[in-house]
N, C-alpha and C. Protein backbone atom coordinates (compact mmCIF):
# COMPACT_ATOMS: atom_id res chain seq x y z
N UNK A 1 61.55 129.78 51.31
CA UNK A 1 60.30 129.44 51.98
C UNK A 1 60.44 128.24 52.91
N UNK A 2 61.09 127.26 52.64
CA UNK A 2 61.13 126.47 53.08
C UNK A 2 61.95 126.43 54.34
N UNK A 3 63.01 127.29 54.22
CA UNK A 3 63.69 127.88 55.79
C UNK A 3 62.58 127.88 56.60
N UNK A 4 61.80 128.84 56.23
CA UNK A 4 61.03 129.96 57.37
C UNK A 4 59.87 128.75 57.53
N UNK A 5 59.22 127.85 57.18
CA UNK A 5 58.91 127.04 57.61
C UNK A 5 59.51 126.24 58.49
N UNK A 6 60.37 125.76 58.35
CA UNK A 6 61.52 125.33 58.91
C UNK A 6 61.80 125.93 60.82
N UNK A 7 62.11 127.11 60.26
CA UNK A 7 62.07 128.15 62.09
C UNK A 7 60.71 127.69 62.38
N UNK A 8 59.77 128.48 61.46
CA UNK A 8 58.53 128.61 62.29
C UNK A 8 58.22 127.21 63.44
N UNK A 9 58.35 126.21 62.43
CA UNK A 9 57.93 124.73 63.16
C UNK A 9 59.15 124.25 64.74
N UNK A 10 60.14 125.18 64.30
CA UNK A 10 61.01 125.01 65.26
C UNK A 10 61.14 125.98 66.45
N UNK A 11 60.96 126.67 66.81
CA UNK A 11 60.42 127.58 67.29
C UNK A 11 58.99 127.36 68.31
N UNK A 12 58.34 126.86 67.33
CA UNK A 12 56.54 126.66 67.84
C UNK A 12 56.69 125.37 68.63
N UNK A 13 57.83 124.29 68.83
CA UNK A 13 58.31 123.22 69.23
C UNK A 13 58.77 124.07 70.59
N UNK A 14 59.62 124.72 70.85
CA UNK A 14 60.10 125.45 71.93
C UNK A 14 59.72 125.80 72.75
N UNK A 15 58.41 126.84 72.00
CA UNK A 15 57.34 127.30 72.72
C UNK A 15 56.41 125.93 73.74
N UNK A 16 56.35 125.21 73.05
CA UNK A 16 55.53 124.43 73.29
C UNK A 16 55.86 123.75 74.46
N UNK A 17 57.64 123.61 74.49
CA UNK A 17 57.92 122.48 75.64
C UNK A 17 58.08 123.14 77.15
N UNK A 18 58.23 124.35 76.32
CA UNK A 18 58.09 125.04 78.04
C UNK A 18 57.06 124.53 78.90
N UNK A 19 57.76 124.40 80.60
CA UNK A 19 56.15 124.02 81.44
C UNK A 19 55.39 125.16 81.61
N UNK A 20 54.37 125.11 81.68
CA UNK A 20 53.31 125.74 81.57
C UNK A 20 52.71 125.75 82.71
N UNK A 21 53.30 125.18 83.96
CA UNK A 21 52.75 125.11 85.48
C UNK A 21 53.59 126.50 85.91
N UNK A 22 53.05 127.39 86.41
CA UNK A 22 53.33 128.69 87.06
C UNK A 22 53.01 128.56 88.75
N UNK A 23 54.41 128.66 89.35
CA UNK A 23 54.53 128.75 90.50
C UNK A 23 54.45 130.17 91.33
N UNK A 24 54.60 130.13 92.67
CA UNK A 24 54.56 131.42 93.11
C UNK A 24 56.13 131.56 93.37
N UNK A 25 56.47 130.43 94.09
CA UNK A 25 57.57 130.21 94.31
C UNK A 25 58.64 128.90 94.04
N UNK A 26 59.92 129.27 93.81
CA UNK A 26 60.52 128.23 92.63
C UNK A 26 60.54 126.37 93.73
N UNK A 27 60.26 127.10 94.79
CA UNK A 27 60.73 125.59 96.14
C UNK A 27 59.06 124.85 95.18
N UNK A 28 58.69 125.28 95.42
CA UNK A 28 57.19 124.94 94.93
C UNK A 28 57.10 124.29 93.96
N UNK A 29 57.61 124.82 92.31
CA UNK A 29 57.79 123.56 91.64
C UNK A 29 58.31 122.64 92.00
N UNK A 30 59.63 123.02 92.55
CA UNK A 30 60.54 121.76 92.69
C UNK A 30 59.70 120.55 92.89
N UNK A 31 59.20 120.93 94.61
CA UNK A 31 57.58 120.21 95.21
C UNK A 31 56.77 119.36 94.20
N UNK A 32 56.40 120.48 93.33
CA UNK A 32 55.49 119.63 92.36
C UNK A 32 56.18 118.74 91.44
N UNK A 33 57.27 118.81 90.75
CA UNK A 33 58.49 118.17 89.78
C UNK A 33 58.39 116.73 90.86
N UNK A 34 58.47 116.93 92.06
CA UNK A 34 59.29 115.25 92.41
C UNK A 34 58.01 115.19 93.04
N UNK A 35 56.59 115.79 93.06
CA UNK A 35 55.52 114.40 93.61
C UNK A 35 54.47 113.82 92.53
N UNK A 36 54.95 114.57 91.23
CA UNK A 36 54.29 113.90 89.90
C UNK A 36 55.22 113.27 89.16
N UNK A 37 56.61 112.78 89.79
CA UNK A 37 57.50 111.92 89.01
C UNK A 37 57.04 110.80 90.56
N UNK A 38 56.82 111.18 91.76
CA UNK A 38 56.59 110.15 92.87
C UNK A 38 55.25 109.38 92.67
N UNK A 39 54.38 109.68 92.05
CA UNK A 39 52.83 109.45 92.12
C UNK A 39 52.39 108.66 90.93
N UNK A 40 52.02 107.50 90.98
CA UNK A 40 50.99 107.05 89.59
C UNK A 40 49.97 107.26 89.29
N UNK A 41 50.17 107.19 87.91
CA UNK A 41 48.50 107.39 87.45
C UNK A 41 47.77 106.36 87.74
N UNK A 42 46.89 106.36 88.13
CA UNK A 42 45.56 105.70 89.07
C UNK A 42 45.21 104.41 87.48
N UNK A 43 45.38 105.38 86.35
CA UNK A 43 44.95 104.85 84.76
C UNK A 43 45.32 104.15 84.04
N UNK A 44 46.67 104.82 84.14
CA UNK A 44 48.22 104.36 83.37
C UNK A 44 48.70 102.86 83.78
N UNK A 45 49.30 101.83 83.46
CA UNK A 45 49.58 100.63 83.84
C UNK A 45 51.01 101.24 84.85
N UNK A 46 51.64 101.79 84.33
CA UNK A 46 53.22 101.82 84.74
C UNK A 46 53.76 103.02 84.68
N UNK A 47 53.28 104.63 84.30
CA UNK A 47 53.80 105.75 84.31
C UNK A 47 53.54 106.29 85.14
N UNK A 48 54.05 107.53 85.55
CA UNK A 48 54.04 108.24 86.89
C UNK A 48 53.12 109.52 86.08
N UNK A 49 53.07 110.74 87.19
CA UNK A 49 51.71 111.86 86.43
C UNK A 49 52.40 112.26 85.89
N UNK A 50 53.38 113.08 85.89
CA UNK A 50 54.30 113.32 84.81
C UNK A 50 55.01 113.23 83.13
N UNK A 51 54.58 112.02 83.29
CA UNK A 51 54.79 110.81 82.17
C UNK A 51 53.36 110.53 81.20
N UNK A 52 52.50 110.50 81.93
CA UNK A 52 51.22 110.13 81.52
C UNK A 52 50.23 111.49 80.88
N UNK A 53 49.72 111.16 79.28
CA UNK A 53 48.66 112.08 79.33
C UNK A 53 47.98 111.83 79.40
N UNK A 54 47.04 110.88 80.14
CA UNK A 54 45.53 110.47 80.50
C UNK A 54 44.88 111.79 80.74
N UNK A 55 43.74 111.99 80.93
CA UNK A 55 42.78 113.14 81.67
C UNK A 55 42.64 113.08 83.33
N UNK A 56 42.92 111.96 83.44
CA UNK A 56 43.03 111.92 84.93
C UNK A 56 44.57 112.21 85.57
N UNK A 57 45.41 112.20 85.21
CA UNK A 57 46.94 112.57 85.22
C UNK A 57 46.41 113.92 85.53
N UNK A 58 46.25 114.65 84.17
CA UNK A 58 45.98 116.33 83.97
C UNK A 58 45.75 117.00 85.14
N UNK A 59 44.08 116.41 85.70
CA UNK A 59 43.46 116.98 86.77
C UNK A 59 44.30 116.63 87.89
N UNK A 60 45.08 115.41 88.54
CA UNK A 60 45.70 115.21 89.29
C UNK A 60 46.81 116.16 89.63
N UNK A 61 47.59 116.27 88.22
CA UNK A 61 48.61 117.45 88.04
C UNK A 61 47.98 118.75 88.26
N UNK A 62 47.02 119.27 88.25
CA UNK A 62 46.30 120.51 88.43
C UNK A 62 46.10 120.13 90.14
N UNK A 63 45.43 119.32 90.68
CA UNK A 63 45.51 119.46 92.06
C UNK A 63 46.19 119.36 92.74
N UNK A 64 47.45 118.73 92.26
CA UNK A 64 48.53 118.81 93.29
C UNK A 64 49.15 120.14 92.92
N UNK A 65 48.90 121.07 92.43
CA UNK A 65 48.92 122.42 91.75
C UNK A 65 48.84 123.40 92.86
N UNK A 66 47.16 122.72 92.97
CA UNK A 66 46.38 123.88 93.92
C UNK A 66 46.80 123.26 95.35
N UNK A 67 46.77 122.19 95.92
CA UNK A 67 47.27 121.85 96.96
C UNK A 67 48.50 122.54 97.58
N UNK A 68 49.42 122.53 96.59
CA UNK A 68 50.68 123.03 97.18
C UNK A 68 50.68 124.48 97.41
N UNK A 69 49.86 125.33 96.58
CA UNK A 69 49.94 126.93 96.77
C UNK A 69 48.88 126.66 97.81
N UNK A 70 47.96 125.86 98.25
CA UNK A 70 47.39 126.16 99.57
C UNK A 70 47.96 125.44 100.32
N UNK A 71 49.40 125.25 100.11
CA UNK A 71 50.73 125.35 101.32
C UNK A 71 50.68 124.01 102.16
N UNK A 72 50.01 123.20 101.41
CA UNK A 72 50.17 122.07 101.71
C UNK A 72 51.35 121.18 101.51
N UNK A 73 51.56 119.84 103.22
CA UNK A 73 52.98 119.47 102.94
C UNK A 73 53.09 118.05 101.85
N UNK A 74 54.05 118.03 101.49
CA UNK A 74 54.02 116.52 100.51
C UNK A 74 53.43 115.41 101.34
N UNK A 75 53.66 115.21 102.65
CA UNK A 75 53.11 114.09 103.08
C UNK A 75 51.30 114.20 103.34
N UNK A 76 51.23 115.54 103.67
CA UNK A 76 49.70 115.85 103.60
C UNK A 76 48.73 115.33 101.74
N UNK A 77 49.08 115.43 101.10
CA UNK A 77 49.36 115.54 99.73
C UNK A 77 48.98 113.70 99.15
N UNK A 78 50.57 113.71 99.76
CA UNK A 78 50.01 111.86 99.34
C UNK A 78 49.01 111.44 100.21
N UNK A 79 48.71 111.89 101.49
CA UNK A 79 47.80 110.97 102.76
C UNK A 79 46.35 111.42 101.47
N UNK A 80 46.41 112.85 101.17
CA UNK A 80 44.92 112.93 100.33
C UNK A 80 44.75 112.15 99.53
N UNK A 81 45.87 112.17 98.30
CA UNK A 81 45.45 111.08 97.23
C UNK A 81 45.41 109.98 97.41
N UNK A 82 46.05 109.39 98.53
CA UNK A 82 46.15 107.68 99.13
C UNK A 82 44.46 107.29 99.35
N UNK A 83 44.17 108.33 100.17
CA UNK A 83 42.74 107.90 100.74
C UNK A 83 42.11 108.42 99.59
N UNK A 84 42.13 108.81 98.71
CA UNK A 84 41.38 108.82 97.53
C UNK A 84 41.38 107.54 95.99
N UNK A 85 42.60 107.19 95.97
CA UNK A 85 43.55 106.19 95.26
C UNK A 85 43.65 105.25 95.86
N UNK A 86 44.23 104.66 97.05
CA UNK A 86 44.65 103.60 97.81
C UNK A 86 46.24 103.61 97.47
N UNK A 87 46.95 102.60 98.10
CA UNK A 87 48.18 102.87 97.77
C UNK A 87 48.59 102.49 96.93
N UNK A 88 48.01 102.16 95.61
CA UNK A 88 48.84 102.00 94.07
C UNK A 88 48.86 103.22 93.50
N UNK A 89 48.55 104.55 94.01
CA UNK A 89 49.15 105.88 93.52
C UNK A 89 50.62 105.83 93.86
N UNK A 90 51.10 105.63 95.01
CA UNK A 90 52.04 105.47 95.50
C UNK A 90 53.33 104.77 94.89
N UNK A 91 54.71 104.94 94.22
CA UNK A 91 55.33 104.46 93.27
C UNK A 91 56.18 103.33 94.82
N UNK A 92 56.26 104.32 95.78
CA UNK A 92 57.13 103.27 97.01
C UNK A 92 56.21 103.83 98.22
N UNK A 93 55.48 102.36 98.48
CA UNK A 93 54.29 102.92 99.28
C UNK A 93 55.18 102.71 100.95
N UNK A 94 54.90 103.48 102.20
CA UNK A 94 55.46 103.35 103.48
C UNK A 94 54.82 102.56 103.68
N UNK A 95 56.05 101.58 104.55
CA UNK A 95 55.98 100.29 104.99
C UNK A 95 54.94 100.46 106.69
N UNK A 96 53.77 99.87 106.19
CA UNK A 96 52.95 100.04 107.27
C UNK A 96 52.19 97.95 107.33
N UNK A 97 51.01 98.19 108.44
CA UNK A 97 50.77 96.59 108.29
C UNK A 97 49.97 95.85 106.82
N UNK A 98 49.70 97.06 105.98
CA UNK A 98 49.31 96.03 104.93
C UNK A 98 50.31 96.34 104.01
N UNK A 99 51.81 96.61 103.66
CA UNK A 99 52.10 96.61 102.63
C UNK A 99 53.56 95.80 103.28
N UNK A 100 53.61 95.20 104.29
CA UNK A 100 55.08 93.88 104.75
C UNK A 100 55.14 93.20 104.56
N UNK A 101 54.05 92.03 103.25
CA UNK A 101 54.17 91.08 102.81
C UNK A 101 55.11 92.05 101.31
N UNK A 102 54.61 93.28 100.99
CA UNK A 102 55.40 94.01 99.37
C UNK A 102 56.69 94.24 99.65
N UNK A 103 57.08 94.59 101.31
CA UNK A 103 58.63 95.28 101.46
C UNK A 103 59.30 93.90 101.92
N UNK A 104 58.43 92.79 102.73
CA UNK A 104 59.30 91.67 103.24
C UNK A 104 59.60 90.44 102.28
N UNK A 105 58.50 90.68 101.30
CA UNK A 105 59.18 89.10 100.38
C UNK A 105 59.80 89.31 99.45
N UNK A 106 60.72 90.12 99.30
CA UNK A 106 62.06 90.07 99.06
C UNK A 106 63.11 89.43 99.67
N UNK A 107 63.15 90.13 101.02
CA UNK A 107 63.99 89.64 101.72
C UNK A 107 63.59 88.04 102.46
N UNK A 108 62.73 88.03 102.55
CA UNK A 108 62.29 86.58 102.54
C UNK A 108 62.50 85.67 101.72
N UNK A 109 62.67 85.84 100.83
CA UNK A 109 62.69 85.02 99.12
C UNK A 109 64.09 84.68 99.30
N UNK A 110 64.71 85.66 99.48
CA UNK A 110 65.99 86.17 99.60
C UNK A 110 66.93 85.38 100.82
N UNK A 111 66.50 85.20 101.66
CA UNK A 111 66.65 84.07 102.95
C UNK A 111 66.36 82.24 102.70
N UNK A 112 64.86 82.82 101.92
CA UNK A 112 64.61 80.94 101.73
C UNK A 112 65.87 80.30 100.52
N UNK A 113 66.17 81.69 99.59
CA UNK A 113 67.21 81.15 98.37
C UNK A 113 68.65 80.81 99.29
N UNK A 114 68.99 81.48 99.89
CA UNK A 114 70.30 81.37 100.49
C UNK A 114 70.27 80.09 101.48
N UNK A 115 69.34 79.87 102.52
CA UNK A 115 68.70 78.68 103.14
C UNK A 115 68.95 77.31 102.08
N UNK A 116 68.69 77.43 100.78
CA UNK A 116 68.89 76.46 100.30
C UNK A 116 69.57 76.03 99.38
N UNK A 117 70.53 77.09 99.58
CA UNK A 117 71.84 76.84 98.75
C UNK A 117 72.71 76.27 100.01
N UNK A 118 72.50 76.68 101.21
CA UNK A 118 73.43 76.01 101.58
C UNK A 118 72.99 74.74 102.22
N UNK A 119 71.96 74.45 102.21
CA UNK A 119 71.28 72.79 102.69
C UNK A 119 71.72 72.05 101.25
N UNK A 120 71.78 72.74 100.09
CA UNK A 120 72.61 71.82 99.17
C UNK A 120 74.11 71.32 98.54
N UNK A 121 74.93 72.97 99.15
CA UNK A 121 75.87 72.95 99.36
C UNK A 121 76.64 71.60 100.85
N UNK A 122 75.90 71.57 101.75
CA UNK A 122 76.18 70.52 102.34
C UNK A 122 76.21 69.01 101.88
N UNK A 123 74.88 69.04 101.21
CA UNK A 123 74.68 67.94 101.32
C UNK A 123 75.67 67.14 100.00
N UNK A 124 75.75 68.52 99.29
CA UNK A 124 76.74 68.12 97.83
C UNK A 124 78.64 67.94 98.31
N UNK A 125 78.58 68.35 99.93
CA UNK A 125 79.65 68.00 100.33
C UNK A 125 79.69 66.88 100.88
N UNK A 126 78.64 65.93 101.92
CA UNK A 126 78.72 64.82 102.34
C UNK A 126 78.44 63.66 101.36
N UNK A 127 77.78 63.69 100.08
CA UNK A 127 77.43 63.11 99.11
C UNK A 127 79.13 62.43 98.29
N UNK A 128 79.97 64.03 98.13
CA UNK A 128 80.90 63.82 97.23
C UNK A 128 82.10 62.96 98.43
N UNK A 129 82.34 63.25 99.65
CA UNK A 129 82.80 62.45 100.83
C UNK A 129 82.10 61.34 100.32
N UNK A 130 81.20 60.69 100.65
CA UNK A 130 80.80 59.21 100.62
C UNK A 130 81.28 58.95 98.97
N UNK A 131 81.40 59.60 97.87
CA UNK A 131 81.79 58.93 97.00
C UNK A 131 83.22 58.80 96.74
N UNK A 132 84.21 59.58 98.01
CA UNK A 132 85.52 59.30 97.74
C UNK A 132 85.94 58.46 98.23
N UNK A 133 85.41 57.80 99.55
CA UNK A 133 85.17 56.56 100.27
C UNK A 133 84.85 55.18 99.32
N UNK A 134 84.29 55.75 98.72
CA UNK A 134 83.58 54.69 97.46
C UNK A 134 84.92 54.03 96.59
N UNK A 135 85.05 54.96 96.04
CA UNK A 135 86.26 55.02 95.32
C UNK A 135 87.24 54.37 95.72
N UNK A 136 87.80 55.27 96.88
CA UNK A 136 89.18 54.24 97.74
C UNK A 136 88.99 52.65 97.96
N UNK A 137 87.43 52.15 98.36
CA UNK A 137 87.44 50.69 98.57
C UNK A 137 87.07 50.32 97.35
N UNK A 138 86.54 50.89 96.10
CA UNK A 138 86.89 50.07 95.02
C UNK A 138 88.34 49.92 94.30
N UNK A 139 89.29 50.85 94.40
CA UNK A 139 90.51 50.93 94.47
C UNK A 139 91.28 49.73 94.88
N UNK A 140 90.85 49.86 95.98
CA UNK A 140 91.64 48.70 96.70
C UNK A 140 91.20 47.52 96.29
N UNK A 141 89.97 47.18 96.31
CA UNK A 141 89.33 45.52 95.77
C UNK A 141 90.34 45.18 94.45
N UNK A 142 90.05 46.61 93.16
CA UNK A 142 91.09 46.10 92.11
C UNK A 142 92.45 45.68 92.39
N UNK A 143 92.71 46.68 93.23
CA UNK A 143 94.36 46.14 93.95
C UNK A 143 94.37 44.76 93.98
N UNK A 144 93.54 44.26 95.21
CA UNK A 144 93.71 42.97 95.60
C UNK A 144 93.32 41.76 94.79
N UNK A 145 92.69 42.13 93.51
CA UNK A 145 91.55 41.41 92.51
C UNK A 145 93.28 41.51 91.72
N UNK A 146 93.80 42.00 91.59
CA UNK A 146 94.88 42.29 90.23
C UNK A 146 95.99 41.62 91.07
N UNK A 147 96.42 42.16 92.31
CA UNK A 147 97.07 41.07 93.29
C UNK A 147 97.39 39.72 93.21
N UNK A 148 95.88 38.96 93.57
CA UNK A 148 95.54 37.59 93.36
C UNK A 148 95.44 37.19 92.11
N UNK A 149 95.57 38.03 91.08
CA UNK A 149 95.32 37.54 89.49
C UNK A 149 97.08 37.38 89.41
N UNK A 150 97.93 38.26 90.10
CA UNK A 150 99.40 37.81 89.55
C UNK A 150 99.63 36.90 90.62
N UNK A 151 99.08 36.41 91.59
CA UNK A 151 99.56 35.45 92.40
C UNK A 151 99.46 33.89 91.71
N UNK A 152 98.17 34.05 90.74
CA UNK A 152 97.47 32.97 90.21
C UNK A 152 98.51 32.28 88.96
N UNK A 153 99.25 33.11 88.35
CA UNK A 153 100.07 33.13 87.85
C UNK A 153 101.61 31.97 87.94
C-alpha cells in the first residue's frame, strides 16, 4: 500500500509541473518564457512573473498570454505594461531621459572612485618624497652631531 501511495503522490507531482500555458505556436512560448522571466511583479519586492504567485502575476501571465496570440511584438508588450506599471515592471528598463541617473551612476561612481585613488596615489607619492628628504637631512645632522662628538674627544 504504501508503494502505490508512493507512485500515486509521485506521479500527481508530474502532472502537476507540467506548464499549463498552451501555445499555438512553440516561437510563442518561447516569447512568453523570456518576457515573464523579463518582467516584475508590480507586487512582489524582487521576483519576476514567473517566479511569483501573487494574483496579480497570474493575470499578468494570462495577458501576456492573450497579447502574444493577438500577435503582438515584445516591445509592443512591454510599451503596454510600462504605461500601465511604469518602469519598475521592467527588470532592465531602456536607457531613456528619466532612467540616466539608474544606467549613469555607476559609471559615475565608478570615475569619482578612480579620480580619487589617484589624487591619493599622488599625493601618497609626494608626501613619501618629502619624507625621504627628511630622512637624508636628519641622517646627516647625526653624521655631523656624532662627527663633532668624536672630534670633542
Amino acid at each position: 500500500m504504501p508503494i502505490g501511495l508512493a507512485a500515486a503522490l509521485f506521479t500527481s507531482v508530474l502532472f502537476g509541473s507540467e506548464n499549463l500555458v498552451k501555445f499555438s505556436d512553440e516561437s510563442l512560448r518561447i516569447r512568453y518564457q523570456t518576457l515573464i522571466t523579463e518582467l516584475r511583479c508590480p507586487k512582489c519586492q524582487n521576483q519576476n512573473l514567473a517566479d511569483s504567485n501573487a494574483p496579480i502575476s497570474q493575470d499578468l501571465r494570462e495577458e501576456i498570454q492573450r497579447m502574444l496570440e493577438q500577435q503582438m511584438s515584445n516591445r509592443e508588450i512591454k510599451q503596454h505594461l510600462t504605461s500601465r506599471y511604469s518602469d519598475f515592471i521592467l527588470y532592465r528598463p531602456d536607457v531613456n531621459k528619466t532612467t540616466y541617473l539608474l544606467w549613469g551612476s555607476p559609471l559615475a561612481i565608478l570615475m569619482i572612485g578612480l579620480l580619487i585613488a589617484v589624487r591619493l596615489n599622488r599625493r601618497n607619492r609626494i608626501h613619501a618624497g618629502s619624507l625621504d628628504k627628511t630622512e637624508v637631512d636628519q641622517e646627516s645632522r647625526i653624521a655631523e652631531i656624532l662627527k663633532s662628538g668624536e672630534d670633542d674627544k
